[in-house]
N, C-alpha and C. Protein backbone atom coordinates (compact mmCIF):
# COMPACT_ATOMS: atom_id res chain seq x y z
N UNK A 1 3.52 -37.63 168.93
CA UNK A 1 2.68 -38.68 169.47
C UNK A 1 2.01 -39.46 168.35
N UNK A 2 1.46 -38.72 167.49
CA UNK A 2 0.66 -39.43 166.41
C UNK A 2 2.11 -40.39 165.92
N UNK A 3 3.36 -39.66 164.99
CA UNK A 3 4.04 -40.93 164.56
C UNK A 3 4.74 -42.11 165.37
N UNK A 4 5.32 -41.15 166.53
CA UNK A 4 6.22 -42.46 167.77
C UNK A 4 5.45 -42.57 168.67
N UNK A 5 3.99 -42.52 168.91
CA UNK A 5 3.11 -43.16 169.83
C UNK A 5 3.29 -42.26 171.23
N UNK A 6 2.55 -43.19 172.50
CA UNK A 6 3.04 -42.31 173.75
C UNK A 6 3.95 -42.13 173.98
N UNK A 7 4.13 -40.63 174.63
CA UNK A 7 5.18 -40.53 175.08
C UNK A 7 5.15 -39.56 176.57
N UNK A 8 6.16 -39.25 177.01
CA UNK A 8 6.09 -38.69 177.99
C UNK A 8 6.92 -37.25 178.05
N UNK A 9 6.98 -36.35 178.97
CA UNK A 9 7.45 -34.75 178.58
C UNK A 9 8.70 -34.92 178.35
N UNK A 10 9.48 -35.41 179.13
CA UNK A 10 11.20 -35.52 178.87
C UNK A 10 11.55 -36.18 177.54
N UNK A 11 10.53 -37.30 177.29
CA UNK A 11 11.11 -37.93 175.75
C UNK A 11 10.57 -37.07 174.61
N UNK A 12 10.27 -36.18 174.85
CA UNK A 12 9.44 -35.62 173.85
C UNK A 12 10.35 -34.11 173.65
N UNK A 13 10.89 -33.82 175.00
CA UNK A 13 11.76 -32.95 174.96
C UNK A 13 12.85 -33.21 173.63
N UNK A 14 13.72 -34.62 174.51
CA UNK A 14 14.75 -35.04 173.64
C UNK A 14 14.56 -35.51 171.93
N UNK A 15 12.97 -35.82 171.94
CA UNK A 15 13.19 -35.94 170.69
C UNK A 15 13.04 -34.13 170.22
N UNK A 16 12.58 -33.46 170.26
CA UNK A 16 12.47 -31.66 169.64
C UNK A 16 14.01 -31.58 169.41
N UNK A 17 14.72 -31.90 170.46
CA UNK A 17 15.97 -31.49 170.40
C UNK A 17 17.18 -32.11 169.66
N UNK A 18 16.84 -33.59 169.02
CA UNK A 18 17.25 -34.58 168.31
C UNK A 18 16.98 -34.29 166.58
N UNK A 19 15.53 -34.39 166.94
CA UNK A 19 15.38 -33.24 165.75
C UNK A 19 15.57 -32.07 164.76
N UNK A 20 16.17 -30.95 165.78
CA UNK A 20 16.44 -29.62 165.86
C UNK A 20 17.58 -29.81 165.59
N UNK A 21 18.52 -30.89 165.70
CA UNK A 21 19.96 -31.01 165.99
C UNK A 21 20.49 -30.26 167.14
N UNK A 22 19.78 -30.30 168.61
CA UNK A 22 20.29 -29.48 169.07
C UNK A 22 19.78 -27.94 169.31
N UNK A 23 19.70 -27.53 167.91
CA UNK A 23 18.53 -26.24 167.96
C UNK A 23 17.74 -25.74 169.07
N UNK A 24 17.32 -26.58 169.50
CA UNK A 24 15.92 -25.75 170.11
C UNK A 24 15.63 -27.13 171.10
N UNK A 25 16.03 -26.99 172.49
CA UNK A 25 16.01 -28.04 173.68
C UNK A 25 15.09 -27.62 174.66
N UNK A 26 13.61 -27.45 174.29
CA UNK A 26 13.03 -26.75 175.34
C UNK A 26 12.48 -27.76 176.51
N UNK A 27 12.90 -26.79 177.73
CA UNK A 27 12.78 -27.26 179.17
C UNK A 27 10.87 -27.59 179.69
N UNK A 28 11.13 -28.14 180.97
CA UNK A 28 9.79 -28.63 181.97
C UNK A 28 8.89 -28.01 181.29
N UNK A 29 9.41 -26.14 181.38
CA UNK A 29 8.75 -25.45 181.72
C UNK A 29 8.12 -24.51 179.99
N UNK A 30 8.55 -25.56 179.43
CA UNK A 30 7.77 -25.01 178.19
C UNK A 30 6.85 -26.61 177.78
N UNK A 31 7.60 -27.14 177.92
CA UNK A 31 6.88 -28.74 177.23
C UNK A 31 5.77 -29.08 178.64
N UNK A 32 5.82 -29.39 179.39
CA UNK A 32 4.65 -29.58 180.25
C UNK A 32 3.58 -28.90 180.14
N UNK A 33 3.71 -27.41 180.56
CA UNK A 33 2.31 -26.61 179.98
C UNK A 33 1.89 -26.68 178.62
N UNK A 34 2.51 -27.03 177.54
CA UNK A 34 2.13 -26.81 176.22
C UNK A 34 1.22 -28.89 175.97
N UNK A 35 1.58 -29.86 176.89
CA UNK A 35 1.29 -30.93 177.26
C UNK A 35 -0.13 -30.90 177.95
N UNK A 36 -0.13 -29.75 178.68
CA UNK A 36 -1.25 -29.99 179.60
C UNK A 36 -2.44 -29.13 178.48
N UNK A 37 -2.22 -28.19 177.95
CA UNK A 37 -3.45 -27.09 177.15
C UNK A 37 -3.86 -28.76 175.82
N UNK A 38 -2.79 -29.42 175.25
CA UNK A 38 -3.08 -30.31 174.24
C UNK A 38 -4.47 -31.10 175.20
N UNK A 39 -4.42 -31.54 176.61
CA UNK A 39 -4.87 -32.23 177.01
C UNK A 39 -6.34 -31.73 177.53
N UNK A 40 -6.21 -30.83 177.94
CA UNK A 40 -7.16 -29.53 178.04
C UNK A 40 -8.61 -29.06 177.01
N UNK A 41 -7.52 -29.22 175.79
CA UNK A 41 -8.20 -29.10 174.77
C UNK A 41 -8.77 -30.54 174.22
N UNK A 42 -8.49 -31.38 175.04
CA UNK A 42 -8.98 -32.57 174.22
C UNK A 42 -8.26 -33.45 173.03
N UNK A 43 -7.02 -32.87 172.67
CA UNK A 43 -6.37 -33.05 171.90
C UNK A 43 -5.48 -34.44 172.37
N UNK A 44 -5.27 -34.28 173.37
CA UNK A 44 -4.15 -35.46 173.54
C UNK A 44 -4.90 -35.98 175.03
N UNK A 45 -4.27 -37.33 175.48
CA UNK A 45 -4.76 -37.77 177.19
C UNK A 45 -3.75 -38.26 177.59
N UNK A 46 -3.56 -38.07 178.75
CA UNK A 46 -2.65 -38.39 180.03
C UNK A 46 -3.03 -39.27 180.75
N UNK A 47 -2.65 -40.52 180.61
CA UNK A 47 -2.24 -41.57 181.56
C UNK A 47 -1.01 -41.78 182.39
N UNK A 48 -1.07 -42.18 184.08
CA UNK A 48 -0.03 -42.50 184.72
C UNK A 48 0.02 -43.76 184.37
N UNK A 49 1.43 -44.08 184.13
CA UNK A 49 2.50 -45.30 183.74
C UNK A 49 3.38 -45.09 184.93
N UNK A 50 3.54 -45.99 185.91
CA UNK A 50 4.52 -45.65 186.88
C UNK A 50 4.81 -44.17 187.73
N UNK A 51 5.72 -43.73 187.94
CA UNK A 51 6.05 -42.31 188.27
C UNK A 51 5.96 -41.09 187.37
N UNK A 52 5.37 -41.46 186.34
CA UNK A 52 5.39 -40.70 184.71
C UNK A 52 3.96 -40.38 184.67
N UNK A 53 3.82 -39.37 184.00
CA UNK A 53 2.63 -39.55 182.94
C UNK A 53 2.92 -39.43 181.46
N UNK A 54 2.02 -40.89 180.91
CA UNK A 54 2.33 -40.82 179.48
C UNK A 54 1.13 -40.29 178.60
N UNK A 55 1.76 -39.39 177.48
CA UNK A 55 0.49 -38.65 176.81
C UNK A 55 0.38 -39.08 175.51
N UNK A 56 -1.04 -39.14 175.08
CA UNK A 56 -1.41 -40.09 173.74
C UNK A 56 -1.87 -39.22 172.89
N UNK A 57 -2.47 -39.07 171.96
CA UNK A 57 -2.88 -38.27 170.90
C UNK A 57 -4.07 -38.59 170.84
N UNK A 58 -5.20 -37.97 170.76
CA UNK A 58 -6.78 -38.42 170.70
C UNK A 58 -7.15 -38.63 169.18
N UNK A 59 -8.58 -38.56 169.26
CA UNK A 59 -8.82 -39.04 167.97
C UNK A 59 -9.19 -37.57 167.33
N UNK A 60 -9.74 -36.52 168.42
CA UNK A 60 -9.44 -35.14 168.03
C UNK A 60 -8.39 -34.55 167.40
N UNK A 61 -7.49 -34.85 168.31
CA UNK A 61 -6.24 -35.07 168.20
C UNK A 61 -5.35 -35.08 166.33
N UNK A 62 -5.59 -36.28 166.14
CA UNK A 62 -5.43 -36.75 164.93
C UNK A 62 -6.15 -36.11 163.78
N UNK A 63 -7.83 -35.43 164.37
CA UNK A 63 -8.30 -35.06 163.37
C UNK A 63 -7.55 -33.49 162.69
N UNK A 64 -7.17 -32.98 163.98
CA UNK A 64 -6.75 -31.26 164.11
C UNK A 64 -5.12 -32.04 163.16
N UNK A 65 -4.79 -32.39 163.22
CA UNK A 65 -3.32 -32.94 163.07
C UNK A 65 -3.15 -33.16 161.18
N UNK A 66 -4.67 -33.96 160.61
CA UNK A 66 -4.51 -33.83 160.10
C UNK A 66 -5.42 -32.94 158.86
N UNK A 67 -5.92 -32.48 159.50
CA UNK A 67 -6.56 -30.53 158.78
C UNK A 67 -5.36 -29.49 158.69
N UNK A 68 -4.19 -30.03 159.65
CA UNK A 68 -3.10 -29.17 159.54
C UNK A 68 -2.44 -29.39 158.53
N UNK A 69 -1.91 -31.01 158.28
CA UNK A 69 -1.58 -31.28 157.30
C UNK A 69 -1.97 -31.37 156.04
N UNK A 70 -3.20 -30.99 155.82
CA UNK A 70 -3.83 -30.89 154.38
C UNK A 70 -3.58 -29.56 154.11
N UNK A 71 -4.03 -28.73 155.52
CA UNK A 71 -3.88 -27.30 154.90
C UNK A 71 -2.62 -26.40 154.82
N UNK A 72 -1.28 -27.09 155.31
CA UNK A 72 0.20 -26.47 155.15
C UNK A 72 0.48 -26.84 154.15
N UNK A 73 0.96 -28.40 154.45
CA UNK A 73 1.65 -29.10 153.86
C UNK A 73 1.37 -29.83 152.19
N UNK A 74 -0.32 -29.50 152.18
CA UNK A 74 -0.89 -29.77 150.84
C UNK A 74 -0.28 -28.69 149.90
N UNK A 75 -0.02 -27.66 150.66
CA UNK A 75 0.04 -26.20 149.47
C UNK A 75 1.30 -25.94 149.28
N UNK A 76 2.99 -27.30 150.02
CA UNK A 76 3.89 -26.63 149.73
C UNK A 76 4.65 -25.59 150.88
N UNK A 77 4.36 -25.52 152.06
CA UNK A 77 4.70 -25.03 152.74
C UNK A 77 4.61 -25.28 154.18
N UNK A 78 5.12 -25.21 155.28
CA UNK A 78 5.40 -25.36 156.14
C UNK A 78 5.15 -24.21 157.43
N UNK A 79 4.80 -23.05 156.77
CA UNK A 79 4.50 -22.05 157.94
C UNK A 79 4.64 -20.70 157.27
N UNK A 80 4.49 -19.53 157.49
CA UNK A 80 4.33 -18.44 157.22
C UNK A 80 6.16 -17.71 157.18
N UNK A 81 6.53 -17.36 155.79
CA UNK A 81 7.70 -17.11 155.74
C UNK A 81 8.02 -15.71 156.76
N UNK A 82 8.97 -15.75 157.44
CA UNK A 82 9.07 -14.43 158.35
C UNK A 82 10.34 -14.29 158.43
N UNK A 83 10.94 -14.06 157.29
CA UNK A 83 12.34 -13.72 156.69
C UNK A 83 12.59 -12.20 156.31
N UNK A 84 11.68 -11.11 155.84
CA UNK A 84 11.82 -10.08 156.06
C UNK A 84 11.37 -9.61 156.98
N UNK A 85 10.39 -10.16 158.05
CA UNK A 85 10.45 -9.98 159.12
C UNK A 85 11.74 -9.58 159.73
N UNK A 86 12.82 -10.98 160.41
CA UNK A 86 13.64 -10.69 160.44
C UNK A 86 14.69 -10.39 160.22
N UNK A 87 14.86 -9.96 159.21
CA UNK A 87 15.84 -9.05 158.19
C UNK A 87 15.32 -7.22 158.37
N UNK A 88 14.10 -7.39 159.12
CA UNK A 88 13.82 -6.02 159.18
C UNK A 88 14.60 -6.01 160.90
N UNK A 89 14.14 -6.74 161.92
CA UNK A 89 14.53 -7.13 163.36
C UNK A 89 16.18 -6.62 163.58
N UNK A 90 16.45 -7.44 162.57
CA UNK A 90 18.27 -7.48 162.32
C UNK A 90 18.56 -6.35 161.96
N UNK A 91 18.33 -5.56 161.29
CA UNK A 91 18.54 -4.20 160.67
C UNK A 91 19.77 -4.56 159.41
N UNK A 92 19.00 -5.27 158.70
CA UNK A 92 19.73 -5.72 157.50
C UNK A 92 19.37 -4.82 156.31
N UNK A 93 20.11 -4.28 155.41
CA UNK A 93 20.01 -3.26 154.68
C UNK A 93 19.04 -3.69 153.35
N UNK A 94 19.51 -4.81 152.94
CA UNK A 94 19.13 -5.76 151.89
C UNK A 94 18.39 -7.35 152.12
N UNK A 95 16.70 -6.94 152.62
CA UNK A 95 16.37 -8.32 152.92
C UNK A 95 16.44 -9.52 151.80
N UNK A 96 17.37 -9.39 150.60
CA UNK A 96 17.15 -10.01 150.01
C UNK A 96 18.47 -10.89 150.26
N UNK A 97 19.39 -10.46 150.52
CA UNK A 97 20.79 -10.85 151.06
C UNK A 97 20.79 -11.72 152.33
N UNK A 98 19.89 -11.11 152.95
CA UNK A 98 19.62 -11.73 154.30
C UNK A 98 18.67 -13.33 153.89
N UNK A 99 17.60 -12.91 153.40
CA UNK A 99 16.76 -14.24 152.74
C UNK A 99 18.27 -15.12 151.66
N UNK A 100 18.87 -15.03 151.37
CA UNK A 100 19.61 -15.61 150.55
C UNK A 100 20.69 -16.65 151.30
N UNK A 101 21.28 -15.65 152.78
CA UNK A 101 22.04 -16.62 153.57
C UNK A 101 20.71 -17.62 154.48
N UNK A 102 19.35 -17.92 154.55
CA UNK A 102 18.32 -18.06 154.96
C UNK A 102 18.34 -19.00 154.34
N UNK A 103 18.42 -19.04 152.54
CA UNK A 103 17.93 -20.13 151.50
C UNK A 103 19.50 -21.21 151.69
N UNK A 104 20.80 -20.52 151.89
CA UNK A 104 21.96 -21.20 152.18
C UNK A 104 21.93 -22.37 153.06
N UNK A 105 21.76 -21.58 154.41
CA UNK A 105 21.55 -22.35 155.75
C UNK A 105 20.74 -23.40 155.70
N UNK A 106 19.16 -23.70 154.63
CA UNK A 106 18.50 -24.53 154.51
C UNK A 106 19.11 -25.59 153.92
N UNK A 107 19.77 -25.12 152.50
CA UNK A 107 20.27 -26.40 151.60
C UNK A 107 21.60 -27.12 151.58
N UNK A 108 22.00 -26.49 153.35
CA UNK A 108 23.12 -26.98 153.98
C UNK A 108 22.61 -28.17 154.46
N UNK A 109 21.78 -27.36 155.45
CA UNK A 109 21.06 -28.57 156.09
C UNK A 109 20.04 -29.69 155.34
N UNK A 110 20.01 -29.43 154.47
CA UNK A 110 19.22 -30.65 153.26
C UNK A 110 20.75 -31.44 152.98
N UNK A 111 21.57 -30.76 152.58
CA UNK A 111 22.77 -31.78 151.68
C UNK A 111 23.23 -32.85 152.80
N UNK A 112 23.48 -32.00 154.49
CA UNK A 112 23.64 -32.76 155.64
C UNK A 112 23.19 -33.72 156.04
N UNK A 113 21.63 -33.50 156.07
CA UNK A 113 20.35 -34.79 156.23
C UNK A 113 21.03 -35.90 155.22
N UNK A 114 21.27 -35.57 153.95
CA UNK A 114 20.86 -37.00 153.08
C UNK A 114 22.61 -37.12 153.09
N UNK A 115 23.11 -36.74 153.88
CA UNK A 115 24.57 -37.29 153.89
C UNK A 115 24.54 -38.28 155.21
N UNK A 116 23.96 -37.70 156.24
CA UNK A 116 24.11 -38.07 157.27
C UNK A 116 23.15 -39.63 157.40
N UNK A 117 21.78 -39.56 156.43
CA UNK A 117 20.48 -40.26 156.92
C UNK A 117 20.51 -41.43 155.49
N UNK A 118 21.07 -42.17 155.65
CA UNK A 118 20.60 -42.97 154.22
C UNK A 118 19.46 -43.84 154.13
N UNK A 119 18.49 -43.47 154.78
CA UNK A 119 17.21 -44.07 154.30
C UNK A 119 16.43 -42.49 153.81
N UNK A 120 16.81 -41.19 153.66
CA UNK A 120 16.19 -40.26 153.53
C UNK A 120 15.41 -40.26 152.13
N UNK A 121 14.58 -39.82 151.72
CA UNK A 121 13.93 -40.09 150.65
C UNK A 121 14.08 -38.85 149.35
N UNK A 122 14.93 -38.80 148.63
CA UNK A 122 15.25 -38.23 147.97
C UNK A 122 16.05 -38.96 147.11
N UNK A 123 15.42 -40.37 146.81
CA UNK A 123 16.51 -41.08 145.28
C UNK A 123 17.20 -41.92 145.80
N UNK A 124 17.66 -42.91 145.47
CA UNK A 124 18.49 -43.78 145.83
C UNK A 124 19.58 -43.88 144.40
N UNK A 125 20.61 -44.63 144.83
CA UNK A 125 21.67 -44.30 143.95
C UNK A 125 22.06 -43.22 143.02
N UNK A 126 21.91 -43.44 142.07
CA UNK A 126 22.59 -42.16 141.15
C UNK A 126 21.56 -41.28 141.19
N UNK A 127 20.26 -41.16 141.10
CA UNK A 127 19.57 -40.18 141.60
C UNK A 127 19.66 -39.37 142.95
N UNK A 128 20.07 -40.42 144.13
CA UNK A 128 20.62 -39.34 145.01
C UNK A 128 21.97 -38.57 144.92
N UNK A 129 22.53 -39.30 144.19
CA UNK A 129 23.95 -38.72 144.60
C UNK A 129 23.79 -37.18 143.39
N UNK A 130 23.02 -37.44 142.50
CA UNK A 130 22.53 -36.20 141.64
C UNK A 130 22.16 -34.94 142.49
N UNK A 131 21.06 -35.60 143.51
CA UNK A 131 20.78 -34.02 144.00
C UNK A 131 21.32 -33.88 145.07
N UNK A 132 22.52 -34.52 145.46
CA UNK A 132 23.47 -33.82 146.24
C UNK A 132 24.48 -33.03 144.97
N UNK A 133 24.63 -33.63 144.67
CA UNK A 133 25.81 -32.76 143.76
C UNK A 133 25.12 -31.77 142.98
N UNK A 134 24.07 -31.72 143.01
CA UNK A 134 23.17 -30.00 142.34
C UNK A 134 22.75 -29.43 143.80
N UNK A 135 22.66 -29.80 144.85
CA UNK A 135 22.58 -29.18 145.79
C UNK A 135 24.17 -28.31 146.30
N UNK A 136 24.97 -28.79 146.21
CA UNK A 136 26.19 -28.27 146.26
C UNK A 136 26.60 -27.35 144.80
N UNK A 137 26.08 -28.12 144.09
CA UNK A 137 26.58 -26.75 143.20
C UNK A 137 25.75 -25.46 143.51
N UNK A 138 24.38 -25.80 143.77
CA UNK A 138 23.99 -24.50 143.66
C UNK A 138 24.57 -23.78 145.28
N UNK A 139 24.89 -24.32 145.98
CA UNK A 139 25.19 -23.53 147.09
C UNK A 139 26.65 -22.96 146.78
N UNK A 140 27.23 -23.74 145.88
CA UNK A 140 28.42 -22.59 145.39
C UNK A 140 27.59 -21.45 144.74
N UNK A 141 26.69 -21.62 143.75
CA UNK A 141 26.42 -20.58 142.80
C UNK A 141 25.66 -19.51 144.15
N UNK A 142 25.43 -19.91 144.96
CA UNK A 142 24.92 -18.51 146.36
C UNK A 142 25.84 -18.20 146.51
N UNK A 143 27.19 -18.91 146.67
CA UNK A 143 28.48 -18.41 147.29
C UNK A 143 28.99 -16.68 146.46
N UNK A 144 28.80 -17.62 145.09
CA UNK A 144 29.25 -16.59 143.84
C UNK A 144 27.90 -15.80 144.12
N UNK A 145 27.54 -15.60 143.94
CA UNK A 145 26.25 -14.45 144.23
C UNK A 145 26.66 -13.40 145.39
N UNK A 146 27.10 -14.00 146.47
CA UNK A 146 27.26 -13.18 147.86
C UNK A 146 28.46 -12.55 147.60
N UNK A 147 29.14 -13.17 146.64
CA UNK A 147 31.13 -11.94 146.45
C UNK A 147 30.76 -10.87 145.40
N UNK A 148 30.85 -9.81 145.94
CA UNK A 148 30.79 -9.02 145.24
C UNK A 148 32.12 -8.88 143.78
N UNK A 149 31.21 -8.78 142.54
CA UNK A 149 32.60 -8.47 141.61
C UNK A 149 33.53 -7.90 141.81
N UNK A 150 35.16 -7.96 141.57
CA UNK A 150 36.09 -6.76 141.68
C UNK A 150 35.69 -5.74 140.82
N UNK A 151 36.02 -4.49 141.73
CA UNK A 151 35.75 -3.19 141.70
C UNK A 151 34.21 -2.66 142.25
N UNK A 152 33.71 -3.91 142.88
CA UNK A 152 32.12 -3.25 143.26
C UNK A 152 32.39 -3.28 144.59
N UNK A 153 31.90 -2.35 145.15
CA UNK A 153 31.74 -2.27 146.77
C UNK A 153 30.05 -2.66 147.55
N UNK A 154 30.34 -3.81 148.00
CA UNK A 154 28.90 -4.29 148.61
C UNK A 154 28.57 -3.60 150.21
N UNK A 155 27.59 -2.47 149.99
CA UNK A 155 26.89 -1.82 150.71
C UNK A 155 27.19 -2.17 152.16
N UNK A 156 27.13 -1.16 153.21
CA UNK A 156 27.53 -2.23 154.79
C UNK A 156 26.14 -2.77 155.44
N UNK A 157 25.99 -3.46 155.99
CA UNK A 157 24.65 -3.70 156.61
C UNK A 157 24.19 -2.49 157.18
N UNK A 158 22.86 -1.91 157.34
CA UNK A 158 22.23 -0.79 157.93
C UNK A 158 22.48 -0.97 159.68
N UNK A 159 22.68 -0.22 160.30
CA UNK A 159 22.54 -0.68 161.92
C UNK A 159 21.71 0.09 162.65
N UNK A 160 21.02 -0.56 163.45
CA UNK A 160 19.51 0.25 164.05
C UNK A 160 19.98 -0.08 165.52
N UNK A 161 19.38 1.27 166.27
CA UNK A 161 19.97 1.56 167.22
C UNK A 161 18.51 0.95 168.11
């Protein structure tokens, strides 16, 4: 709401899910209630527009929004890493193996974005095309990391019952 203005539960759906690539398409029945507590709390307001209600972002709103953003996103991070978390969940033998296909999957999806998005902000001309091509190298150098040398035998994953 704060960057694309009002919106309403279904567009807000499709954008999570536009976003996500797909990822993560959550229904009525997660986005409405999580719509109504924002509103609840003062955080956001609901106006009817036609057969809709459209929801705005308050000035609360904006303030919580951006205390969030000073205090994640100032320090470099985005949320609380919970990678050996689930590497413990998974019953992965080696959370470091597990965090490693974790760091893969990310700088897939980074090389993808700025392949796919050419206004993405990471360099224009030969500077971008730089950190794609060090982004790909290093995702070979994970590749080479994950094969075990000949003659070494790489451990089986642990399995928890």
């Amino acid at each position: 709401m704060d960057r694309d203005g009002p919106t309403y539960g279904y567009s807000l759906a499709e954008r999570i899910a536009a976003r996500t690539d797909g990822g993560w398409r959550p229904g009525a029945g997660a986005i409405y209630p999580a719509l109504q507590a924002l509103v609840s709390r003062g955080l956001a307001r609901a106006s009817p527009r036609g057969r809709r209600r459209v929801y705005s972002i308050t000035p609360a709103g904006r303030s919580l929004l951006a205390r969030v953003r000073r205090e994640w996103m100032g320090l470099g991070r985005s949320g609380p890493d919970l990678g050996r978390l689930w590497s413990e969940i998974a019953g992965v033998a080696d959370p470091g193996v597990h965090m490693l296909g974790h760091l893969r999957r990310h700088l897939e999806g980074v090389v993808a974005y700025l392949e796919k998005d050419p206004a993405a902000r990471a360099g224009t001309g030969s500077l971008r095309e730089l950190v794609q091509t060090d982004l790909r190298a290093t995702l070979a150098r994970l590749d080479a990391l994950a094969t075990p040398a000949p003659g070494l035998r790489r451990s089986a994953p642990r399995r928890r019952s």
